[in-house]
N, C-alpha and C. Protein backbone atom coordinates (compact mmCIF):
# COMPACT_ATOMS: atom_id res chain seq x y z
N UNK A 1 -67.37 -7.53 52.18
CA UNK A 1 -66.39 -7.14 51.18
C UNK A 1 -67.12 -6.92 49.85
N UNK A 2 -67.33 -5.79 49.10
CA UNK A 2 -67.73 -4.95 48.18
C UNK A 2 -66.65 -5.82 46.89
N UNK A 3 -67.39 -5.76 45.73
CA UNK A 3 -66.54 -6.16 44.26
C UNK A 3 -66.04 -4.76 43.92
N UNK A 4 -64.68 -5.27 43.08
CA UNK A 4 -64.08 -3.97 42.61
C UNK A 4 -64.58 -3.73 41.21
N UNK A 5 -65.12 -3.11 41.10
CA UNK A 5 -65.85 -2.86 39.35
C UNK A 5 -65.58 -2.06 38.55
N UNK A 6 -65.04 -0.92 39.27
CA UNK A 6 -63.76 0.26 38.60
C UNK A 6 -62.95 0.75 39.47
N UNK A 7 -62.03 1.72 39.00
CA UNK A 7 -60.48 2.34 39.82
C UNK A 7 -60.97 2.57 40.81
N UNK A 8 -61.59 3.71 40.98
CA UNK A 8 -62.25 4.37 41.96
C UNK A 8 -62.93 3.47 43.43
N UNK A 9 -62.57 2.04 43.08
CA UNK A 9 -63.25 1.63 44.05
C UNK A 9 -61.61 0.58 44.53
N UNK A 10 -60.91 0.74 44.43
CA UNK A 10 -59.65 0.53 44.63
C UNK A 10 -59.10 1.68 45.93
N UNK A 11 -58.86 0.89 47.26
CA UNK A 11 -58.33 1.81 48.50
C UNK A 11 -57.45 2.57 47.82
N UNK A 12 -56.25 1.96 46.91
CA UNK A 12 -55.08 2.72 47.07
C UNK A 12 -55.66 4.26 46.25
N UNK A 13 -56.73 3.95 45.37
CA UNK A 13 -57.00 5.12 44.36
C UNK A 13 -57.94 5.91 45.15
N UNK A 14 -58.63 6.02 46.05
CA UNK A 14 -58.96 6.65 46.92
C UNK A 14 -58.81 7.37 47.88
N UNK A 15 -57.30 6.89 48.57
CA UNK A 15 -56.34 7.16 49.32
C UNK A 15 -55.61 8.42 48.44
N UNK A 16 -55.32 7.60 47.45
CA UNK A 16 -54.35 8.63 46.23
C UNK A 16 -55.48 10.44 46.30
N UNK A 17 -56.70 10.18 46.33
CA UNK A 17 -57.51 11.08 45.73
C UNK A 17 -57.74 12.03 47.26
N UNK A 18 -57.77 11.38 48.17
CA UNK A 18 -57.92 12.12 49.56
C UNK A 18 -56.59 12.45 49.98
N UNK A 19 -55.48 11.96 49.67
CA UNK A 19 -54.48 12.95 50.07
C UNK A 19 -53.99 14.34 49.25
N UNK A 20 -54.57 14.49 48.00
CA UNK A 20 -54.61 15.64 47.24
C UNK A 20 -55.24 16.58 48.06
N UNK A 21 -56.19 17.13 48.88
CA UNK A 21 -56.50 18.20 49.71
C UNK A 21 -54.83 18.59 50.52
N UNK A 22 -54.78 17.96 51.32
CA UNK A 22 -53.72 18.19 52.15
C UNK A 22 -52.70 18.54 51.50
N UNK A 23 -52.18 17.71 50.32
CA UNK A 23 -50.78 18.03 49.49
C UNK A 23 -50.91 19.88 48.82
N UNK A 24 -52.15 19.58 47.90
CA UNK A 24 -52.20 21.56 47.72
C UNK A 24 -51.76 22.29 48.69
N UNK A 25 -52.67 21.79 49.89
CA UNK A 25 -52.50 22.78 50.97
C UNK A 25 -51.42 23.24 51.16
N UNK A 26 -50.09 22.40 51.45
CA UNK A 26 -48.77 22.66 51.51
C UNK A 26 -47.91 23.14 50.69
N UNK A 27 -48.75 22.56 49.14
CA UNK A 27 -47.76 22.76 48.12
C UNK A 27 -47.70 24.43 47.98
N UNK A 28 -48.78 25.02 48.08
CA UNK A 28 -49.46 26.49 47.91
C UNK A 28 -48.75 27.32 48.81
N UNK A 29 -48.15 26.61 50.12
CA UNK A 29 -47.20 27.61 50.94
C UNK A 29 -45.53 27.58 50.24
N UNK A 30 -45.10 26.95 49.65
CA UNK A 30 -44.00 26.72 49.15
C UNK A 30 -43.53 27.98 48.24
N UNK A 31 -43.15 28.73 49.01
CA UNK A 31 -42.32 29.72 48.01
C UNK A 31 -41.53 29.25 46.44
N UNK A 32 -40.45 28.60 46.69
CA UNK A 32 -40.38 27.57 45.09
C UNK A 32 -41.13 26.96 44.02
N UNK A 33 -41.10 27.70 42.53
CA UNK A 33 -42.58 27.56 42.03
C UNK A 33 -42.17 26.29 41.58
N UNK A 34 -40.98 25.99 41.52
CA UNK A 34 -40.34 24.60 40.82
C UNK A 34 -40.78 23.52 41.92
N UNK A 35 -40.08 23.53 43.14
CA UNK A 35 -40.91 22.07 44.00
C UNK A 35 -42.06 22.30 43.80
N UNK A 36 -42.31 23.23 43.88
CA UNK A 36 -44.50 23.34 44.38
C UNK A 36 -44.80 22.49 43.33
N UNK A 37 -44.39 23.02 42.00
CA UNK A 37 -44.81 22.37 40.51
C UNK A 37 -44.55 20.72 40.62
N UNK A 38 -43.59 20.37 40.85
CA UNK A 38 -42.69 18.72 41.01
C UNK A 38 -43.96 17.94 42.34
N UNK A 39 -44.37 18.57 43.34
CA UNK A 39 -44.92 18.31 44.24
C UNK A 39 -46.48 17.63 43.70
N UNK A 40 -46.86 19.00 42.97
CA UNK A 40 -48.32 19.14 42.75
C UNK A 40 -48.41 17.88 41.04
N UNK A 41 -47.61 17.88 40.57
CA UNK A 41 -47.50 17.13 39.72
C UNK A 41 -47.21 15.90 39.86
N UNK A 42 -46.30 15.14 40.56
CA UNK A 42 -45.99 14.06 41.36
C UNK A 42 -47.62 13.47 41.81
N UNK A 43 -48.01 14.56 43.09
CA UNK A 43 -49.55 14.00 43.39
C UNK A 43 -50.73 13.78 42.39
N UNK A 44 -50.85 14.63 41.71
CA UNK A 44 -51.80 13.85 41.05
C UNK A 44 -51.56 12.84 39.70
N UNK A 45 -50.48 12.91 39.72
CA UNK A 45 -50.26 11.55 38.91
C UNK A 45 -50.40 10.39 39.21
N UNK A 46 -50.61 10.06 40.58
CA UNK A 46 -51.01 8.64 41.32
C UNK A 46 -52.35 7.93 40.53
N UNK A 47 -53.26 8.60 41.15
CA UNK A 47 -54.73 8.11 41.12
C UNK A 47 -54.83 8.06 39.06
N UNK A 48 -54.67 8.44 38.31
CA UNK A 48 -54.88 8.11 36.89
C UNK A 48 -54.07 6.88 36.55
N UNK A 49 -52.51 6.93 37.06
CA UNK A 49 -51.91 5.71 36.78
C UNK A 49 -52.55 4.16 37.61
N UNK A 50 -52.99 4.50 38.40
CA UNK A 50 -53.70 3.92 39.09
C UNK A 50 -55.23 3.28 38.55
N UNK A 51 -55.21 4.40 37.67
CA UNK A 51 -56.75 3.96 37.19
C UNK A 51 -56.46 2.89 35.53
N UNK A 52 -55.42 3.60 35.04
CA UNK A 52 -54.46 3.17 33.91
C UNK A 52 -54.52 1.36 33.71
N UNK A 53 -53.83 1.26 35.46
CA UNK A 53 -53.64 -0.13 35.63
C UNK A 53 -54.71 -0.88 35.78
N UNK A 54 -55.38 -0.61 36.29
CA UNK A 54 -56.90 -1.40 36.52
C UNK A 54 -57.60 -1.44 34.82
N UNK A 55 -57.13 -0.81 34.61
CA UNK A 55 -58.33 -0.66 32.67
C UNK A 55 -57.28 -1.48 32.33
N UNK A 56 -56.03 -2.22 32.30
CA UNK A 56 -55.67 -3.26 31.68
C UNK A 56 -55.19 -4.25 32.28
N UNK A 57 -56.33 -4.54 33.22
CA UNK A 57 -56.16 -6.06 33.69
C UNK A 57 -56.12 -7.24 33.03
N UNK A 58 -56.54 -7.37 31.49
CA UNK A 58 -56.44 -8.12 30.40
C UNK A 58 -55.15 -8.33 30.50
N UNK A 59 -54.19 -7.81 31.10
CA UNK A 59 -52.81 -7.83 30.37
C UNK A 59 -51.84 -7.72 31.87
N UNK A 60 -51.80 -8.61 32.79
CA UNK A 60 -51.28 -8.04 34.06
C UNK A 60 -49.82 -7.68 33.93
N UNK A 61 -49.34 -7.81 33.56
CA UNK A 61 -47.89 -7.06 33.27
C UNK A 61 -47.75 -6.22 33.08
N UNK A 62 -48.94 -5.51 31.90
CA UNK A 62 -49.03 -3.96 32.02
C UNK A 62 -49.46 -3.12 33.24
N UNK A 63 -50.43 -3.92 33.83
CA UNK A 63 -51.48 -3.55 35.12
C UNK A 63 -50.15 -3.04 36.04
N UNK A 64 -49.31 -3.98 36.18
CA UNK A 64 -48.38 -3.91 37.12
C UNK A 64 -47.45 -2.91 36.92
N UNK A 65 -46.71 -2.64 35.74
CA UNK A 65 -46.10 -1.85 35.73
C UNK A 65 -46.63 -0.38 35.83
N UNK A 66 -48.41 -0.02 35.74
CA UNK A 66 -48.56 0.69 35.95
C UNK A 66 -48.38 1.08 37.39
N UNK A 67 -49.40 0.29 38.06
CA UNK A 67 -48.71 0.10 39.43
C UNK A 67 -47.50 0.98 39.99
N UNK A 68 -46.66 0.02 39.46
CA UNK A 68 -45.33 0.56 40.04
C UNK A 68 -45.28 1.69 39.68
N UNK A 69 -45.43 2.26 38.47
CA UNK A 69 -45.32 3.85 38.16
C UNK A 69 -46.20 4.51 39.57
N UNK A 70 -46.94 4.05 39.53
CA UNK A 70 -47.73 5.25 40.17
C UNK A 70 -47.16 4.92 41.68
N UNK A 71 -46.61 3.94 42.27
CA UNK A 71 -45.87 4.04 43.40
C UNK A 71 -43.97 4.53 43.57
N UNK A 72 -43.87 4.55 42.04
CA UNK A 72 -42.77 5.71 42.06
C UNK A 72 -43.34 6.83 42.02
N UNK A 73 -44.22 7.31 41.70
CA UNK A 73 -44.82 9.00 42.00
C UNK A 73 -45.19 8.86 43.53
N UNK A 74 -45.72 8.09 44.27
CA UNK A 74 -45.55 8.30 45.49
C UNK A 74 -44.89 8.53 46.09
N UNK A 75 -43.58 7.85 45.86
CA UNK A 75 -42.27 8.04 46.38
C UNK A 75 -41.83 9.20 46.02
N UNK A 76 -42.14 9.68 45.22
CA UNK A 76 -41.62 10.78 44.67
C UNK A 76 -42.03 11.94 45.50
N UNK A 77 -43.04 11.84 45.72
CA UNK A 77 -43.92 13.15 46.61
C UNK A 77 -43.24 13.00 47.43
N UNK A 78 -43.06 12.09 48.75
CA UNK A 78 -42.40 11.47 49.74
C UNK A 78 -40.86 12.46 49.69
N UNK A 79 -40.29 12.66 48.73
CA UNK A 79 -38.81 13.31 48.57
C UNK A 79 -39.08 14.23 48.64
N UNK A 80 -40.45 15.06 47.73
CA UNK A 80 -40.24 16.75 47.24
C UNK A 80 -40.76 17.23 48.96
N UNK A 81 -41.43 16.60 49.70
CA UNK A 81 -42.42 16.79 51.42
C UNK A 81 -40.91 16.68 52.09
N UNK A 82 -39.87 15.91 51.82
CA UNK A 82 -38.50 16.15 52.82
C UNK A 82 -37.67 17.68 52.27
N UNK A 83 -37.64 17.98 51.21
CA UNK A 83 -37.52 19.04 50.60
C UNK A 83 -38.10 19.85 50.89
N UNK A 84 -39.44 20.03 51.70
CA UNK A 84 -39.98 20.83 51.96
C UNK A 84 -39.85 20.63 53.68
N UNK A 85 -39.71 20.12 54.28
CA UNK A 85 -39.07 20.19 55.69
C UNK A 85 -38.11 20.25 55.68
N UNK A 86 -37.08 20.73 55.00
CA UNK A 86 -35.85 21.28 54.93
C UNK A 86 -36.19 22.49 54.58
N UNK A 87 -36.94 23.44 54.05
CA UNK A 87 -37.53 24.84 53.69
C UNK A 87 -38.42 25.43 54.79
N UNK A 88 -38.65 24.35 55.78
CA UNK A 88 -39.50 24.80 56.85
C UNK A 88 -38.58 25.75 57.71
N UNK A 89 -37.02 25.24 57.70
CA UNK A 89 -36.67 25.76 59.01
C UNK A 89 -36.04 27.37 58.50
N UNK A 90 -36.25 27.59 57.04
CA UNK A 90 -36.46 28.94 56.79
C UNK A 90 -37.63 29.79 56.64
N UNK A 91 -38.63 29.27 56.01
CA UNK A 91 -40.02 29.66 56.05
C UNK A 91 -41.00 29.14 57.15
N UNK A 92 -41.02 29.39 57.80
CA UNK A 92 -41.93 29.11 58.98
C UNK A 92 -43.12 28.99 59.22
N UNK A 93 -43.71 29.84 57.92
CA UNK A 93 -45.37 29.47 57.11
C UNK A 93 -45.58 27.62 56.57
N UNK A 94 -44.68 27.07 56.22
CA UNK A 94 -44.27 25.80 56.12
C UNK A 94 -44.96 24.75 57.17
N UNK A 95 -45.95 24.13 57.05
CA UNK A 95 -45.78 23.37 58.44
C UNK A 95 -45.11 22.27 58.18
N UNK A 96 -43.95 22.17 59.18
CA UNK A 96 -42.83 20.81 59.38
C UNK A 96 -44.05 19.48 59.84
N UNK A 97 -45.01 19.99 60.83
CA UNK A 97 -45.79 18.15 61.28
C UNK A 97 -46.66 17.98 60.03
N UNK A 98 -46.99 18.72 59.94
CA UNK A 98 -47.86 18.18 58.55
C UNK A 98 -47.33 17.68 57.36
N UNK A 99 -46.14 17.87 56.88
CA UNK A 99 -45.70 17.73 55.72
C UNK A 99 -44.61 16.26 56.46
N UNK A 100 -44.38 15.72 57.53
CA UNK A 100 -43.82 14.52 58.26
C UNK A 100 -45.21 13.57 58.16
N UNK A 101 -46.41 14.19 58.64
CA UNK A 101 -47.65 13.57 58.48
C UNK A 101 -47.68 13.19 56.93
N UNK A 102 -48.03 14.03 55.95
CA UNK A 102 -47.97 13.34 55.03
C UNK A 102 -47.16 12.41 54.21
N UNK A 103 -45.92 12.77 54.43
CA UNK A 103 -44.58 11.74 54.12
C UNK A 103 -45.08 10.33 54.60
N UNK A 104 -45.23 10.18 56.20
CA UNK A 104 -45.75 9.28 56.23
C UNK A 104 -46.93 8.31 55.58
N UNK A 105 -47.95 9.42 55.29
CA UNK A 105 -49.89 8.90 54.06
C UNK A 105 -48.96 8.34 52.83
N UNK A 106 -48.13 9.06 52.58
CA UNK A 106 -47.55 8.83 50.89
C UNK A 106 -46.57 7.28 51.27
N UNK A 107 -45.83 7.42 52.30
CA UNK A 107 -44.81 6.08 52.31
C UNK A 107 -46.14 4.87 52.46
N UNK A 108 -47.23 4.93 53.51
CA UNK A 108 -47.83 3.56 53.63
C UNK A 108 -48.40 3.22 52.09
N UNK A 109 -48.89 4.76 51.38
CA UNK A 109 -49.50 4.53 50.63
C UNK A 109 -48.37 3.58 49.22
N UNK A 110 -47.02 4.04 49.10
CA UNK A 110 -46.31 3.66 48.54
C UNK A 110 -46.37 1.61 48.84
N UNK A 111 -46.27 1.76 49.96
CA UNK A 111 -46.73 0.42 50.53
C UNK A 111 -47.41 -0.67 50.05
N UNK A 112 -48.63 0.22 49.80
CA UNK A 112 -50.12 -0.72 49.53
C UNK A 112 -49.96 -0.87 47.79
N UNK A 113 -49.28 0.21 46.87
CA UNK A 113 -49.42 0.54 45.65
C UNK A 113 -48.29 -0.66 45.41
N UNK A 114 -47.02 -1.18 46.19
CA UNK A 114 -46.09 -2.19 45.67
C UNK A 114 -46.61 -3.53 46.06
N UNK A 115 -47.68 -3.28 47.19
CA UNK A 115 -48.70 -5.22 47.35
C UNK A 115 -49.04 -5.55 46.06
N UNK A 116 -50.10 -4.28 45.76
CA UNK A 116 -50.72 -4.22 44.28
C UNK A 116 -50.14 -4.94 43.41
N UNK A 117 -49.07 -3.80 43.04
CA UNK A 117 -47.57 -4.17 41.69
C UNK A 117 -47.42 -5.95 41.70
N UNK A 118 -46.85 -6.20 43.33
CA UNK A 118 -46.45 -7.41 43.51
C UNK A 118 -47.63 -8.35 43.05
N UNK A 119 -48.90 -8.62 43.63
CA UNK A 119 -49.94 -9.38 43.50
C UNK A 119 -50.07 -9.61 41.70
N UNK A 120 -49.79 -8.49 40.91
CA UNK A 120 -50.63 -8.29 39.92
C UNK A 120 -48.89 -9.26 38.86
N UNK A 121 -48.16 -8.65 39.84
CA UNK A 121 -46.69 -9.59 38.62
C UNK A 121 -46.61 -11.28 38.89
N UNK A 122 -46.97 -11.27 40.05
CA UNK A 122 -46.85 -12.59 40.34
C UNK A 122 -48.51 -13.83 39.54
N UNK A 123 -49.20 -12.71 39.59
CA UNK A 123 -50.36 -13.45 38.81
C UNK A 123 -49.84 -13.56 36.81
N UNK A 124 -49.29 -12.39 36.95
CA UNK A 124 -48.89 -12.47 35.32
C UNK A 124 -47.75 -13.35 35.23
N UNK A 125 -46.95 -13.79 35.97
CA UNK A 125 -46.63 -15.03 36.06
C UNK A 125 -46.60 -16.15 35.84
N UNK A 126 -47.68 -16.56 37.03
CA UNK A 126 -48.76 -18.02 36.76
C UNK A 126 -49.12 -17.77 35.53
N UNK A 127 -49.69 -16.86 35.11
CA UNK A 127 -50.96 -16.65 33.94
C UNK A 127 -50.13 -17.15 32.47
N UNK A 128 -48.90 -16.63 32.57
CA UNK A 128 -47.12 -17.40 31.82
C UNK A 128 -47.29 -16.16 30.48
């Protein structure tokens, strides 16, 4: 087990940064410049809020609420990818498994980003 010494060495911010290939990919077939935009914006807002929280670990309450922000932008992607399998069964350039595939990367990832949140509120807690 490796020390965490900056964001970047944080799974969830890594995760955040490797599902950006795939998300363009899809977002770029999306006829709607408005989801594409909500989509593509949503995703990369993860990994900075993410990085946000880690630069103020001095202060875990802030840490955390960044956190959570950035696992409401997960979630968020998670909605605009069902929005977009609902556009599949008109555009057919759309891929429906891939964009179920990623719903899924974004929900575990939503997952791991509320352990985070949780770990980091419950220490700011104790900490009083």
């Amino acid at each position: 087990m490796s020390l965490i010494k900056k964001a970047s060495d944080l799974r969830v911010y890594k995760i955040s940064i490797e599902l950006l290939d795939p998300l363009y990919k899809i977002a770029y077939l999306i006829p709607h410049l408005g989801l594409r935009t909500q989509l593509i914006k949503s995703g990369e807002a993860i990994a900075p809020l993410i990085s946000e929280g880690f630069s103020r670990q001095r202060n875990p309450r802030d840490a955390a609420r960044y956190y959570e922000i950035a696992m409401v932008e997960s979630d968020e992607v998670c909605v605009h990818l069902e929005k977009t399998v609902v556009l599949s069964k008109r555009f057919t350039r759309l891929p429906k498994t891939k964009c179920e595939n990623l719903i899924s990367s974004y929900n575990e990832l939503s997952k791991q980003l509320n352990r985070l949140r949780t770990i980091w509120k419950d220490y700011a807690l104790k900490k009083g």
